[in-house]
C-alpha atoms as a PDB file:
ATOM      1  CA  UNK A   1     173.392 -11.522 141.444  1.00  0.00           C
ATOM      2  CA  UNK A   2     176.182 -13.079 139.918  1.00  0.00           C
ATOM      3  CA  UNK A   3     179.461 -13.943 141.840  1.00  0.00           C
ATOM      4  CA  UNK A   4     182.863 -12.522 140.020  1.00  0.00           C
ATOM      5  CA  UNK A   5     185.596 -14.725 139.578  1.00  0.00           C
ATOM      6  CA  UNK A   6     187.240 -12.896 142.042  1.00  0.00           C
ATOM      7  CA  UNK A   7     184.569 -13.563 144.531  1.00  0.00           C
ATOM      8  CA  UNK A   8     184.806 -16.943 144.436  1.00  0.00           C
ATOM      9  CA  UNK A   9     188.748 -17.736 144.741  1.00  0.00           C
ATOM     10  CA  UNK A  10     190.073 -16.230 147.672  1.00  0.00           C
ATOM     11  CA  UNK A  11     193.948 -16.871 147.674  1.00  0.00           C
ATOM     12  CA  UNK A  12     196.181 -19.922 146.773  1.00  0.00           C
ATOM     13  CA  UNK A  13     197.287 -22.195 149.856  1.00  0.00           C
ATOM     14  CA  UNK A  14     200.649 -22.397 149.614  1.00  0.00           C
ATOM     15  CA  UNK A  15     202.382 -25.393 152.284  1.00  0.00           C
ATOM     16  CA  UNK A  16     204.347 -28.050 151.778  1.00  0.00           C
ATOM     17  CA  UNK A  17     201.223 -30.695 151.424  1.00  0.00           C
ATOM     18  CA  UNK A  18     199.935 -28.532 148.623  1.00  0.00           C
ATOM     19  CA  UNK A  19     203.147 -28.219 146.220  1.00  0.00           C
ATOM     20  CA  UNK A  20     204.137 -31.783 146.928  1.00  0.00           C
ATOM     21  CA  UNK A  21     200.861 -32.685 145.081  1.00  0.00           C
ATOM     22  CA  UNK A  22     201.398 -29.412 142.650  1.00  0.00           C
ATOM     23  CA  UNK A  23     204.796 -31.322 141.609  1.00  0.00           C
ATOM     24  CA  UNK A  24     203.568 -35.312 141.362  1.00  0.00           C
ATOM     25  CA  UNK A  25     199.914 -35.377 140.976  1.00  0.00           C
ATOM     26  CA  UNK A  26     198.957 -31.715 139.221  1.00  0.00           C
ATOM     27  CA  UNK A  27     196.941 -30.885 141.400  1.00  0.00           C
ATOM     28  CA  UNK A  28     196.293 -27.103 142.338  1.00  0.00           C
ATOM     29  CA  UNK A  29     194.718 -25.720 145.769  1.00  0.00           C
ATOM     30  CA  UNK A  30     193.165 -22.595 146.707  1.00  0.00           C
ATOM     31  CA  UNK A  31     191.127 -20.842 149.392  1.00  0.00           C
ATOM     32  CA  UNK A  32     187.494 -20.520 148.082  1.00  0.00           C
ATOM     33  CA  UNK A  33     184.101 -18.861 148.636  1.00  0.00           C
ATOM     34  CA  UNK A  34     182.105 -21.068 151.472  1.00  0.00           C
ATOM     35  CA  UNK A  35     178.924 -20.516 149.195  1.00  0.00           C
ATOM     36  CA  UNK A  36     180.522 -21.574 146.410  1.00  0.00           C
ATOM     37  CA  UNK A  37     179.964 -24.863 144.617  1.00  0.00           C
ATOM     38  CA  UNK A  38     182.336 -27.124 142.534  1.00  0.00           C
ATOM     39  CA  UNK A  39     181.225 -26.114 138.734  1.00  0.00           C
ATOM     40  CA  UNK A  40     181.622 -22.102 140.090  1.00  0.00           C
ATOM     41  CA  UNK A  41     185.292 -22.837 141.253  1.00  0.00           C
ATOM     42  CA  UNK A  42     185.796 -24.696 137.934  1.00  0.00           C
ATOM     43  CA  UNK A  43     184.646 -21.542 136.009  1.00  0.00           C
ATOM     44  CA  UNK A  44     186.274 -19.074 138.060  1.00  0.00           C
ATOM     45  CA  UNK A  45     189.729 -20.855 137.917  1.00  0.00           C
ATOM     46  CA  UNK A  46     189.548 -20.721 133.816  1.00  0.00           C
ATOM     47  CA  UNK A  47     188.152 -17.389 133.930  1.00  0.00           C
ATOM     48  CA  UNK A  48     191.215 -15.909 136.186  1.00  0.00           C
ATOM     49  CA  UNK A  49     193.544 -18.397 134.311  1.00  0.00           C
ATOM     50  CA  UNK A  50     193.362 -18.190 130.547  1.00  0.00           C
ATOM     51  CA  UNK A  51     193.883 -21.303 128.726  1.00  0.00           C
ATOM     52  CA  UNK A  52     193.538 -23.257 131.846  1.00  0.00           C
ATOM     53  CA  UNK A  53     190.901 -26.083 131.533  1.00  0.00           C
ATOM     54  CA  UNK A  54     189.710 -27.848 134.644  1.00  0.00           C
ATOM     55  CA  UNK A  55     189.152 -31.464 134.857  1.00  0.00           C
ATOM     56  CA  UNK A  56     188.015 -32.183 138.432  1.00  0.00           C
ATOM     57  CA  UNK A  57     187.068 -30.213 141.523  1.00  0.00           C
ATOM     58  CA  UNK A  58     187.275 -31.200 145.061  1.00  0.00           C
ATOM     59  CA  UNK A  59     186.024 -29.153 148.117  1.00  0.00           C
ATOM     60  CA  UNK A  60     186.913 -29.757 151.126  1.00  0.00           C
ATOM     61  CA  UNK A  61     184.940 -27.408 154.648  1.00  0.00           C
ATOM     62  CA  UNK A  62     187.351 -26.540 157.463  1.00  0.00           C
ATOM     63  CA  UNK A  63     186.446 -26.301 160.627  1.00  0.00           C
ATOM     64  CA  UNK A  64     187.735 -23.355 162.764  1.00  0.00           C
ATOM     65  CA  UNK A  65     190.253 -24.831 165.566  1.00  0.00           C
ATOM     66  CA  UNK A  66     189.829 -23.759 168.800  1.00  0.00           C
ATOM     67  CA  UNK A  67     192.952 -21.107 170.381  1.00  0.00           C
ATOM     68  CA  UNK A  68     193.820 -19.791 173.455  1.00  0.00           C
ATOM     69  CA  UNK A  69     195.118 -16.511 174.616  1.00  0.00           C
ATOM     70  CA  UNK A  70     195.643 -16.659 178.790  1.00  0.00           C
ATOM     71  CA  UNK A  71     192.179 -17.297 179.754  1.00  0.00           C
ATOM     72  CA  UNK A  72     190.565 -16.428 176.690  1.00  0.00           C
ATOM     73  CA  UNK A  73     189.511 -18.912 174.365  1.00  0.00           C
ATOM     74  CA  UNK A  74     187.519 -18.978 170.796  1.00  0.00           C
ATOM     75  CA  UNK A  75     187.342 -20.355 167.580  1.00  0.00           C
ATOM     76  CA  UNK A  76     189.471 -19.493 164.649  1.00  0.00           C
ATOM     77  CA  UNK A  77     187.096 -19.183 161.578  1.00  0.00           C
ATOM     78  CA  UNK A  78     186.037 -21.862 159.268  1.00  0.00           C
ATOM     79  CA  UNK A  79     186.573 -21.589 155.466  1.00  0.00           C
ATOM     80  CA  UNK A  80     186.390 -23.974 152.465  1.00  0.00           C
ATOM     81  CA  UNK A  81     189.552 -25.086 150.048  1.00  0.00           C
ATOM     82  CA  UNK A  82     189.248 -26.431 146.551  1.00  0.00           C
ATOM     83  CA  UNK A  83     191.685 -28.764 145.255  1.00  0.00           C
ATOM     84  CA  UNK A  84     191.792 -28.495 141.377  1.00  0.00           C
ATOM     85  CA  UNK A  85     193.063 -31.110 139.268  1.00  0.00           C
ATOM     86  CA  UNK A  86     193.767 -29.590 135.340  1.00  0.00           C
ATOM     87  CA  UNK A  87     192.824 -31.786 132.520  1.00  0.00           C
ATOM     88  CA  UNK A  88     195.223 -33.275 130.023  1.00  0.00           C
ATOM     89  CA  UNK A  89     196.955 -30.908 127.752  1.00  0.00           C
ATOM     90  CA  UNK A  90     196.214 -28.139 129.912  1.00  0.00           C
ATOM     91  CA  UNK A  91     198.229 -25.161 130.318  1.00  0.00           C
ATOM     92  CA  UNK A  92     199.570 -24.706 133.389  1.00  0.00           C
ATOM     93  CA  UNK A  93     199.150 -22.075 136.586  1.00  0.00           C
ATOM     94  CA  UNK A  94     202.155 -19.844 135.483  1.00  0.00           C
ATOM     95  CA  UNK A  95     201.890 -18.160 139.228  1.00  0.00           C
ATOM     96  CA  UNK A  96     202.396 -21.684 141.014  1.00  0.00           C
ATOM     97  CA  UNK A  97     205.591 -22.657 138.819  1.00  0.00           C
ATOM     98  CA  UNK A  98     208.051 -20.626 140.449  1.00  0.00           C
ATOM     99  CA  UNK A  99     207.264 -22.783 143.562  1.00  0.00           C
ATOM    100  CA  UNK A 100     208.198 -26.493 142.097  1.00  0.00           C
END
């Protein structure tokens, strides 16, 4: 069974690590799938983004920290972010630009 587009990419991360590197290095990040691999997050990302083309993928797994409520004590989950860089020429994300 195929995964959608929509499956893949989760949500954008949006902190202050992330859109320093949006504004100097192009680089976009996002919450992804933890089955997904590199050239599905590349697809996906032109796929929901048209006229996007993606020049490098990085993935990143990370691991759920452990909380504490009182006496109670557990993991938060872990999940996996992609950090897209676009290639030259490239349009860009019009949903991050607002943010710069």
């Amino acid at each position: 069974m195929a995964k959608l587009a929509y499956d893949i990419i989760i949500k954008p991360i949006i902190t202050e690590k992330s859109m320093e590197m949006l504004a100097q290095q192009g680089k976009y990040t996002f919450e992804v799938a933890k089955s997904s691999n590199k050239i599905e997050i590349a697809k996906a990302v032109e796929a929901l983004f048209p006229g996007v083309k993606v020049a490098k993928v990085n993935t990143i797994n990370v691991r759920g920290v452990k909380k504490r409520m009182g006496r109670n004590e557990g993991y938060t989950p872990s999940w996996k972010k992609a950090i897209v860089t676009l290639a030259e020429g490239s349009k860009t994300i019009e949903f991050f630009d607002g943010m710069i």
